[in-house]
PDB file of N, CA and C in Angstrom:
ATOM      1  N   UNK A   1       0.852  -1.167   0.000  1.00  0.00           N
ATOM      2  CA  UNK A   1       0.000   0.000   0.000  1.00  0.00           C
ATOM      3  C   UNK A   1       0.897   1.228   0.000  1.00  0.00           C
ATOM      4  N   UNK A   2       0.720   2.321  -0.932  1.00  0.00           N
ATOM      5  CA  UNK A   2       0.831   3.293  -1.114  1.00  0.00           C
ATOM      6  C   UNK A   2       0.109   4.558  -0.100  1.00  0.00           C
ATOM      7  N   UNK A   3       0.913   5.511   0.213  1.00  0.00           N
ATOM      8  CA  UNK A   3       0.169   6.727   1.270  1.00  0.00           C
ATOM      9  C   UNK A   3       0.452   7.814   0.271  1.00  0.00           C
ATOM     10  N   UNK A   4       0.174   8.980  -0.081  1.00  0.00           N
ATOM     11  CA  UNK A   4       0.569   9.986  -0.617  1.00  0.00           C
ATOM     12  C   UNK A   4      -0.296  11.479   0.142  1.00  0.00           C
ATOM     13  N   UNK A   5       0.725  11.991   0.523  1.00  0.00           N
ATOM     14  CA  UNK A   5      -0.031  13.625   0.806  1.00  0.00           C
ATOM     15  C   UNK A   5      -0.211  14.545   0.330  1.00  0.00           C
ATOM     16  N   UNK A   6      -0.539  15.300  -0.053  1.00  0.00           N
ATOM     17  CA  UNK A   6      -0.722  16.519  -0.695  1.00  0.00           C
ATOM     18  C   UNK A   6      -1.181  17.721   0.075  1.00  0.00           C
ATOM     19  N   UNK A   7      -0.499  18.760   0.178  1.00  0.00           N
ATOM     20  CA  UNK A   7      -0.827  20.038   0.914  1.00  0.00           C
ATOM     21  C   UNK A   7      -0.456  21.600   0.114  1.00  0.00           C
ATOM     22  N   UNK A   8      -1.183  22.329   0.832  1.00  0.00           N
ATOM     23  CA  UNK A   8      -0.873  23.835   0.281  1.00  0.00           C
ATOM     24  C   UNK A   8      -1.418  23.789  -0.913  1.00  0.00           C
ATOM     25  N   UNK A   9      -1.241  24.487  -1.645  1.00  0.00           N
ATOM     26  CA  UNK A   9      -1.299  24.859  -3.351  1.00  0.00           C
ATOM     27  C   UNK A   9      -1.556  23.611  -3.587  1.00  0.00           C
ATOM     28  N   UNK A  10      -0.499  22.622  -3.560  1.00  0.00           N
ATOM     29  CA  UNK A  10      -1.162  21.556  -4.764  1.00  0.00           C
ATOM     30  C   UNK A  10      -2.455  20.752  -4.450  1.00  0.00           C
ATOM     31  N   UNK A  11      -2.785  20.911  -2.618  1.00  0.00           N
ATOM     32  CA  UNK A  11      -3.850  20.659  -2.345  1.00  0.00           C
ATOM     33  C   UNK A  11      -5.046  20.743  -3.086  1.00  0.00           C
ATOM     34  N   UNK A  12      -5.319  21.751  -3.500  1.00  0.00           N
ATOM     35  CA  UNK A  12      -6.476  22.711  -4.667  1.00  0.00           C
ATOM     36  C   UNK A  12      -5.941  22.188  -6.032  1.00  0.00           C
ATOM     37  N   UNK A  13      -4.896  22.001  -6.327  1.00  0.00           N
ATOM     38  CA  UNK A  13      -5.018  21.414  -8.094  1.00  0.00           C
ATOM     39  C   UNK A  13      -5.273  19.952  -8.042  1.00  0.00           C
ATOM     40  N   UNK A  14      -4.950  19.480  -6.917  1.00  0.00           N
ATOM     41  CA  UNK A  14      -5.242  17.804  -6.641  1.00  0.00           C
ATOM     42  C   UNK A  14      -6.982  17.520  -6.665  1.00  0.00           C
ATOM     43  N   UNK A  15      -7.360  17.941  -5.692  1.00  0.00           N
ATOM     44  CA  UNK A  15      -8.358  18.250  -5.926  1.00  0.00           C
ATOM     45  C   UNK A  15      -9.634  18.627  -6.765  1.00  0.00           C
ATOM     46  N   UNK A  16      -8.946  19.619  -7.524  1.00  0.00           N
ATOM     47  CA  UNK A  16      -9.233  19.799  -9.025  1.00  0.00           C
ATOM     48  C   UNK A  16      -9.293  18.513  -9.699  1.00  0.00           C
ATOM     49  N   UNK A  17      -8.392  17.864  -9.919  1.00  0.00           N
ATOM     50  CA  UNK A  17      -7.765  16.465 -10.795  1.00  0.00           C
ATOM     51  C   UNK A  17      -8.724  15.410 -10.095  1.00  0.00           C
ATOM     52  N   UNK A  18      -8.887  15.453  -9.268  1.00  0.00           N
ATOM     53  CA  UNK A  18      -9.692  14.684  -8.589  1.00  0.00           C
ATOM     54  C   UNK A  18     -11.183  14.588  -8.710  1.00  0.00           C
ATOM     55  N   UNK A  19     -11.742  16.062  -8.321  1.00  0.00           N
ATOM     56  CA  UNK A  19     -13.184  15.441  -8.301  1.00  0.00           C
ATOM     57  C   UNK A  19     -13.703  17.000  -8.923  1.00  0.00           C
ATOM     58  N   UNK A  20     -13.167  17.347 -10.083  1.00  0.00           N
ATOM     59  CA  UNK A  20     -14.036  18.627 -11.154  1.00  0.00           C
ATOM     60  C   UNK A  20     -14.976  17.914 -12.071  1.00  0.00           C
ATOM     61  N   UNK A  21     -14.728  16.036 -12.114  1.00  0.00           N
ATOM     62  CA  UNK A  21     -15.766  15.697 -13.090  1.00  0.00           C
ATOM     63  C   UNK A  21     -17.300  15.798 -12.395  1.00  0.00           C
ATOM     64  N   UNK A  22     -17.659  16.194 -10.964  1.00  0.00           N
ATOM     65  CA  UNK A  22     -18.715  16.508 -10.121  1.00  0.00           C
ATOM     66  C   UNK A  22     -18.932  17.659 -10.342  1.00  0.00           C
ATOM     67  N   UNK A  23     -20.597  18.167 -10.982  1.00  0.00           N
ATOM     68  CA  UNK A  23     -21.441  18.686 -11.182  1.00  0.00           C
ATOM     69  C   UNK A  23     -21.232  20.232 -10.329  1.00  0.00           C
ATOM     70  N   UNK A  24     -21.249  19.964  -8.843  1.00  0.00           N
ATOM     71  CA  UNK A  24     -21.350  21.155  -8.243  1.00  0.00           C
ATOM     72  C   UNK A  24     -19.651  21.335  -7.446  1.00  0.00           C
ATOM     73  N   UNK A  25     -19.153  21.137  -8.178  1.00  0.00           N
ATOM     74  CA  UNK A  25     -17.517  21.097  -7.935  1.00  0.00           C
ATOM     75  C   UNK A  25     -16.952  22.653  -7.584  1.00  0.00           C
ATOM     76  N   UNK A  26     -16.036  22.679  -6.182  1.00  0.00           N
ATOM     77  CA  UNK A  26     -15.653  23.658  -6.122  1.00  0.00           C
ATOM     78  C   UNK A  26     -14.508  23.866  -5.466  1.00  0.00           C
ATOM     79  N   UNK A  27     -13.325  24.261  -5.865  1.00  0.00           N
ATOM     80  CA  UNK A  27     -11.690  23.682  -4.811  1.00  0.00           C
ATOM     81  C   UNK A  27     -12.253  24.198  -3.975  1.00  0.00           C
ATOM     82  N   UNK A  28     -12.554  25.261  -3.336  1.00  0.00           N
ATOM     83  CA  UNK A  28     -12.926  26.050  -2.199  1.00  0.00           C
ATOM     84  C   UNK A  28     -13.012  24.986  -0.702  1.00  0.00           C
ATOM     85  N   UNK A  29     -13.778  24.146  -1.026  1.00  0.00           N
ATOM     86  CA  UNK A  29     -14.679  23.094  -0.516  1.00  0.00           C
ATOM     87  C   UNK A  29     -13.547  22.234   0.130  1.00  0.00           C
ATOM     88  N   UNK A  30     -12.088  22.237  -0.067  1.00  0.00           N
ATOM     89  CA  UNK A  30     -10.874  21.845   0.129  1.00  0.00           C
ATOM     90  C   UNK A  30     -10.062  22.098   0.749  1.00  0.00           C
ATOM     91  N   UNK A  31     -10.107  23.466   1.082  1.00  0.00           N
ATOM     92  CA  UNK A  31      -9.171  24.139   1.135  1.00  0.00           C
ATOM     93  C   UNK A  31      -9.563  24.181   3.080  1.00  0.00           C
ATOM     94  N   UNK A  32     -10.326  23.506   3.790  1.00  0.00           N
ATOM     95  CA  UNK A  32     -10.462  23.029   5.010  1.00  0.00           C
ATOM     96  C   UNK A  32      -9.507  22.670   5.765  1.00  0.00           C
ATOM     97  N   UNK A  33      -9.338  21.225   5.025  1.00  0.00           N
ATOM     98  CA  UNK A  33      -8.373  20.474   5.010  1.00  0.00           C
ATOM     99  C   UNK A  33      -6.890  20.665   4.989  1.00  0.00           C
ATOM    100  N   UNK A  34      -6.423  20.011   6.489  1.00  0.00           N
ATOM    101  CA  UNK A  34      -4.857  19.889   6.064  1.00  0.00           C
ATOM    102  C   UNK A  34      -4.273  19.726   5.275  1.00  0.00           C
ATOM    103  N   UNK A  35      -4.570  18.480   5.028  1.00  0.00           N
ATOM    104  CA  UNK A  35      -4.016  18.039   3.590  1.00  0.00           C
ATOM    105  C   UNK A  35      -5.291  17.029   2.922  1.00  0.00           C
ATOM    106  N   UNK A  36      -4.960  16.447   1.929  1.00  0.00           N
ATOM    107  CA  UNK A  36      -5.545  15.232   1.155  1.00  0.00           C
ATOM    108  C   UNK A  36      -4.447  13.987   1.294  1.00  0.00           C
ATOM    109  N   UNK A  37      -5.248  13.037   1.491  1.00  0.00           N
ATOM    110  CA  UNK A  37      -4.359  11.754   1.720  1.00  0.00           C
ATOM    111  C   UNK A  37      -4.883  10.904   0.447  1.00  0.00           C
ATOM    112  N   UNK A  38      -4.141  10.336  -0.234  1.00  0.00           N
ATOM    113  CA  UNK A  38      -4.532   8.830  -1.148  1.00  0.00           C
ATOM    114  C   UNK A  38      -3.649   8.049  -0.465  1.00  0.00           C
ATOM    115  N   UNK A  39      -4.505   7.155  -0.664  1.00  0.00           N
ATOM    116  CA  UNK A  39      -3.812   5.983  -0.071  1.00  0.00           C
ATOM    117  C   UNK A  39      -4.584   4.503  -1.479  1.00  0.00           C
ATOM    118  N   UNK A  40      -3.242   4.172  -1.994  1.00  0.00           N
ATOM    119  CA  UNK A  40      -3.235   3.013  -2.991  1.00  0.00           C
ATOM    120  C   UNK A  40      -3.144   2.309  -2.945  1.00  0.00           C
ATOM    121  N   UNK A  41      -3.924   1.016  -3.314  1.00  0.00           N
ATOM    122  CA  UNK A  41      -3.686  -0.312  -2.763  1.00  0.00           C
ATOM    123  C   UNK A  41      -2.923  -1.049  -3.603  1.00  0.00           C
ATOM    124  N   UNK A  42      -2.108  -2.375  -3.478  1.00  0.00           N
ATOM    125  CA  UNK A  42      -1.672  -2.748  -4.967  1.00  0.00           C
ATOM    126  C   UNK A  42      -2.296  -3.295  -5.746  1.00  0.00           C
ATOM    127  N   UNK A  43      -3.224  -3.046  -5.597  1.00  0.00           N
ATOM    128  CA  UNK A  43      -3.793  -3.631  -7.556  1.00  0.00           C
ATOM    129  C   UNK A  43      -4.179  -1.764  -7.701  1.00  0.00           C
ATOM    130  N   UNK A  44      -3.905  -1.000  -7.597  1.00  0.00           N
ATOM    131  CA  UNK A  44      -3.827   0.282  -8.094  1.00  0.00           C
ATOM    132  C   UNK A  44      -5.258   1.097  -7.475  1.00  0.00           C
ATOM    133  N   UNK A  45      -6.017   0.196  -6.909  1.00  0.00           N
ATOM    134  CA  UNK A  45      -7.159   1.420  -6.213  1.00  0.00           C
ATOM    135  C   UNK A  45      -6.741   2.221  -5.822  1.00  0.00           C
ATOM    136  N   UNK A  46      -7.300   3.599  -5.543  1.00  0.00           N
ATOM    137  CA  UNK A  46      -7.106   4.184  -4.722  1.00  0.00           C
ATOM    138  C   UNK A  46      -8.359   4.621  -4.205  1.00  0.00           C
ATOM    139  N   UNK A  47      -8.159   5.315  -2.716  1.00  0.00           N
ATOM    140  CA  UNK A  47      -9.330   6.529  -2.042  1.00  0.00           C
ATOM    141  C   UNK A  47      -8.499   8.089  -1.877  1.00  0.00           C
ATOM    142  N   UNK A  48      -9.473   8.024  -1.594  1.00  0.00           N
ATOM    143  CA  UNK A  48      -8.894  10.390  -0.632  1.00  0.00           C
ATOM    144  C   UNK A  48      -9.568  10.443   0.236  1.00  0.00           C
ATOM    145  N   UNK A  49      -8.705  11.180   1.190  1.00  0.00           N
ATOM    146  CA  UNK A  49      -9.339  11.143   2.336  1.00  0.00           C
ATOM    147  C   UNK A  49      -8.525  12.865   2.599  1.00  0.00           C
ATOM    148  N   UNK A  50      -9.720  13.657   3.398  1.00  0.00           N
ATOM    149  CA  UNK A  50      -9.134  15.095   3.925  1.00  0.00           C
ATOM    150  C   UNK A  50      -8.851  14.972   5.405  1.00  0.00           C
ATOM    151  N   UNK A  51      -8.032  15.397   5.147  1.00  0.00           N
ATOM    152  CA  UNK A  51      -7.582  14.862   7.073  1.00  0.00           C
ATOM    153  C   UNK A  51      -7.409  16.618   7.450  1.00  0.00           C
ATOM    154  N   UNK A  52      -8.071  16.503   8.739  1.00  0.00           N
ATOM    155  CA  UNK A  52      -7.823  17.794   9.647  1.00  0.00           C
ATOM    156  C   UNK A  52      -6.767  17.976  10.282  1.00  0.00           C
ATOM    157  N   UNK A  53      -6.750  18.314  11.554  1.00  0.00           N
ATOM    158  CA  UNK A  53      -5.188  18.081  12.138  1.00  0.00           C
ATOM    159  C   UNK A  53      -5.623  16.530  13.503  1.00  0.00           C
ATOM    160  N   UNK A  54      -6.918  16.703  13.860  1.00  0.00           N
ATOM    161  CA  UNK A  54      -7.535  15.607  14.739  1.00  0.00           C
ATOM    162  C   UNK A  54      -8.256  14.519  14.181  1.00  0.00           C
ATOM    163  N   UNK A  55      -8.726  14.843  12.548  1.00  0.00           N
ATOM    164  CA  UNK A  55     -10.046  13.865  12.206  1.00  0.00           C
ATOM    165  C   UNK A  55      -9.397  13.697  10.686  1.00  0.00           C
ATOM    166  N   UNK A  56     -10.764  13.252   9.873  1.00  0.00           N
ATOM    167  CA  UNK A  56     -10.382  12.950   8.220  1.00  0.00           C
ATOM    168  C   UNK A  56     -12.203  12.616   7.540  1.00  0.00           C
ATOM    169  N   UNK A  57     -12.071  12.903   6.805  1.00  0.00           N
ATOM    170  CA  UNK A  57     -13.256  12.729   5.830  1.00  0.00           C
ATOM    171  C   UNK A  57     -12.975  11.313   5.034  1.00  0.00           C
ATOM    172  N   UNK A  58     -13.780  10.745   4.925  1.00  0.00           N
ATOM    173  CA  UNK A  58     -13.458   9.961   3.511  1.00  0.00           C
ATOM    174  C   UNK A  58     -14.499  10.567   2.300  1.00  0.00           C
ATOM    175  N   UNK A  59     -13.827  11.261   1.212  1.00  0.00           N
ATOM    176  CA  UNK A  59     -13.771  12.074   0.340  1.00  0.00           C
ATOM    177  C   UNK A  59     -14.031  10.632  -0.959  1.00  0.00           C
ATOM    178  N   UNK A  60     -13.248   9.966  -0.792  1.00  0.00           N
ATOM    179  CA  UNK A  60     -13.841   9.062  -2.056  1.00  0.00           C
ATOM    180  C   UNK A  60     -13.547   7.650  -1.849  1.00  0.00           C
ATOM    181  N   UNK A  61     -14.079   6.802  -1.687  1.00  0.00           N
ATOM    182  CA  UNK A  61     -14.497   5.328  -1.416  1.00  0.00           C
ATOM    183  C   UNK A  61     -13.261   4.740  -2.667  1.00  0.00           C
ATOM    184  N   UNK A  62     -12.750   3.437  -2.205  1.00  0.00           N
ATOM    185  CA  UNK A  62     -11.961   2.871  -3.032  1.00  0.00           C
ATOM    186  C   UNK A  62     -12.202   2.698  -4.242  1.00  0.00           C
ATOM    187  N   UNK A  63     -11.652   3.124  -5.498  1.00  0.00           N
ATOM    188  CA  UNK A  63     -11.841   2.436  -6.698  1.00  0.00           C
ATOM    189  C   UNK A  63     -11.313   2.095  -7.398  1.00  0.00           C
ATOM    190  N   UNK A  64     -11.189   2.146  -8.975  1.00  0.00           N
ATOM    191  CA  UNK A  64     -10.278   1.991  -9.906  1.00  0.00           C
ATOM    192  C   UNK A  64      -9.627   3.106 -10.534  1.00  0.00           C
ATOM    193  N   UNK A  65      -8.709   3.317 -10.928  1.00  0.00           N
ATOM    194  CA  UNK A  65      -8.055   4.495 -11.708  1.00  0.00           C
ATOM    195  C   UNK A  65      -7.957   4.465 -13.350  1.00  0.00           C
ATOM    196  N   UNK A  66      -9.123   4.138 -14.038  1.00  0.00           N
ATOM    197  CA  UNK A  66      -8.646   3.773 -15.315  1.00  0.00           C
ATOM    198  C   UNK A  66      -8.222   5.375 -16.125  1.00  0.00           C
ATOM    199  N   UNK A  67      -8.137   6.406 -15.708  1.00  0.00           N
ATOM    200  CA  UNK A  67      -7.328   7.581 -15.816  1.00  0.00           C
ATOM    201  C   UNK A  67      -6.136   7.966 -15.583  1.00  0.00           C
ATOM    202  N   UNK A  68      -5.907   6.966 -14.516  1.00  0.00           N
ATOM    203  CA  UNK A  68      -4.102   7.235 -14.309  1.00  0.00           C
ATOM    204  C   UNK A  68      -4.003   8.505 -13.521  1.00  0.00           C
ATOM    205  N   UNK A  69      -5.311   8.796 -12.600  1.00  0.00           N
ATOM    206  CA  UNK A  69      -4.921   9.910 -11.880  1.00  0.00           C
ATOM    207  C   UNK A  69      -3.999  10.176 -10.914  1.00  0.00           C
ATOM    208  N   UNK A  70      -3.702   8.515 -10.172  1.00  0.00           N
ATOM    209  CA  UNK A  70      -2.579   8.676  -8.833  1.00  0.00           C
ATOM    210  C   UNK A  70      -1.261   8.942  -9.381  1.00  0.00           C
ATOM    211  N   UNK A  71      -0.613   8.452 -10.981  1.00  0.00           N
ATOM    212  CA  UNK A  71       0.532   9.183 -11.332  1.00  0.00           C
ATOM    213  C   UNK A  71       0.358  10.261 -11.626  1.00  0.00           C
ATOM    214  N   UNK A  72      -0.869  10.884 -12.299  1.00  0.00           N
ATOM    215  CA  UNK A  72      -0.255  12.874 -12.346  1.00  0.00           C
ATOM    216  C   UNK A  72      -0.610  12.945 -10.823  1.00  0.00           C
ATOM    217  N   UNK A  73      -0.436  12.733  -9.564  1.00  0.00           N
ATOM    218  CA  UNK A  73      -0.644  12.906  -8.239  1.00  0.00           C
ATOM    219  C   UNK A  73       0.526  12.938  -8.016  1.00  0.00           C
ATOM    220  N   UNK A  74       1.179  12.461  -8.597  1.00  0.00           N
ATOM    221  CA  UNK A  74       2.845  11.562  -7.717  1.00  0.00           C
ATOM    222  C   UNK A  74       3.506  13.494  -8.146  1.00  0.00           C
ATOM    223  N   UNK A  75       3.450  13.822  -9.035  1.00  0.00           N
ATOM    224  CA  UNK A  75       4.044  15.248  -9.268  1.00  0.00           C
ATOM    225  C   UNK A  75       3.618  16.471  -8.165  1.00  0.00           C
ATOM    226  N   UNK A  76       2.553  15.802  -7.279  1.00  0.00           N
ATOM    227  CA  UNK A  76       2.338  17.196  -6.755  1.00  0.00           C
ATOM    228  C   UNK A  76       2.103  16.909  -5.153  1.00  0.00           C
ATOM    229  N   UNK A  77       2.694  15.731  -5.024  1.00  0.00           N
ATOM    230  CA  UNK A  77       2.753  15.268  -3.586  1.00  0.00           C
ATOM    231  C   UNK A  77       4.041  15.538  -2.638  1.00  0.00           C
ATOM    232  N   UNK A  78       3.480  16.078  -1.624  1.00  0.00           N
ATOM    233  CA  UNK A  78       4.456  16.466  -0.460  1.00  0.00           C
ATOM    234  C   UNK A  78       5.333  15.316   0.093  1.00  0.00           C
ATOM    235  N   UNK A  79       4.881  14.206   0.152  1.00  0.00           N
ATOM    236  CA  UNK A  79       5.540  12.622   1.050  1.00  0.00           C
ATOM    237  C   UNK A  79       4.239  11.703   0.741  1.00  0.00           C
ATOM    238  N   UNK A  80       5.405  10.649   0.159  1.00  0.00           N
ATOM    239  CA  UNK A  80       4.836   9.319  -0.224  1.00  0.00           C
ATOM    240  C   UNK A  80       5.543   8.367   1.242  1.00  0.00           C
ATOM    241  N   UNK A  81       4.736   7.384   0.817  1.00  0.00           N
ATOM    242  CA  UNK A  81       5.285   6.266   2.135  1.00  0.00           C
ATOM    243  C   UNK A  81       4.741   4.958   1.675  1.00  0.00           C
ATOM    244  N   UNK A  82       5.357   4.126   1.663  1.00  0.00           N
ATOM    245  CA  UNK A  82       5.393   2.527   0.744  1.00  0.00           C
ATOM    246  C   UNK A  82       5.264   1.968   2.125  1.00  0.00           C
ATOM    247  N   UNK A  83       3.705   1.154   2.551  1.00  0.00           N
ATOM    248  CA  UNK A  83       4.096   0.252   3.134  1.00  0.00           C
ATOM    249  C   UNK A  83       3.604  -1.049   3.082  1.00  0.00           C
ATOM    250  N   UNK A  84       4.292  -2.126   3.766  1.00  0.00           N
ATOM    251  CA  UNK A  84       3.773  -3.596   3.354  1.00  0.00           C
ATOM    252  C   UNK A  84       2.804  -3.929   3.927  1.00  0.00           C
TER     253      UNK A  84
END
């Protein structure tokens, strides 16, 4: 399993990349959040999750990536963490 964070600025373009294909989409709505967490499983799911500094949202339920969104992620992530 894969961890990836994202904060600051790229927080809001991640975000963007993430969930602008939703109707009433707005980074704003993000910008709460400490950071955004993905976390990847190995067969390539991933979720997001907004973590506060005490709590976390789950922002998007596990799925598939047939977009290849967690590699344009890997460019705008603060700390990755590989674990078994």
């Amino acid at each position: 399993m894969e961890r990836i964070w994202i904060r600051g600025v790229n927080q809001l373009k991640a975000a963007e990349l993430l969930f602008s294909y939703k109707e009433d989409f707005s980074p704003e709505e993000y910008r709460k959040y400490k950071e955004l967490e993905i976390v990847v499983q190995e067969d390539g799911r991933y979720s997001v999750w907004g973590n506060f500094h005490d709590d976390s949202d789950l922002l998007q339920d596990t799925r598939k990536d047939p977009d290849n969104r967690v590699k344009q992620l890997l460019a705008l992530a603060d700390e990755i963490v590989v674990e078994e």
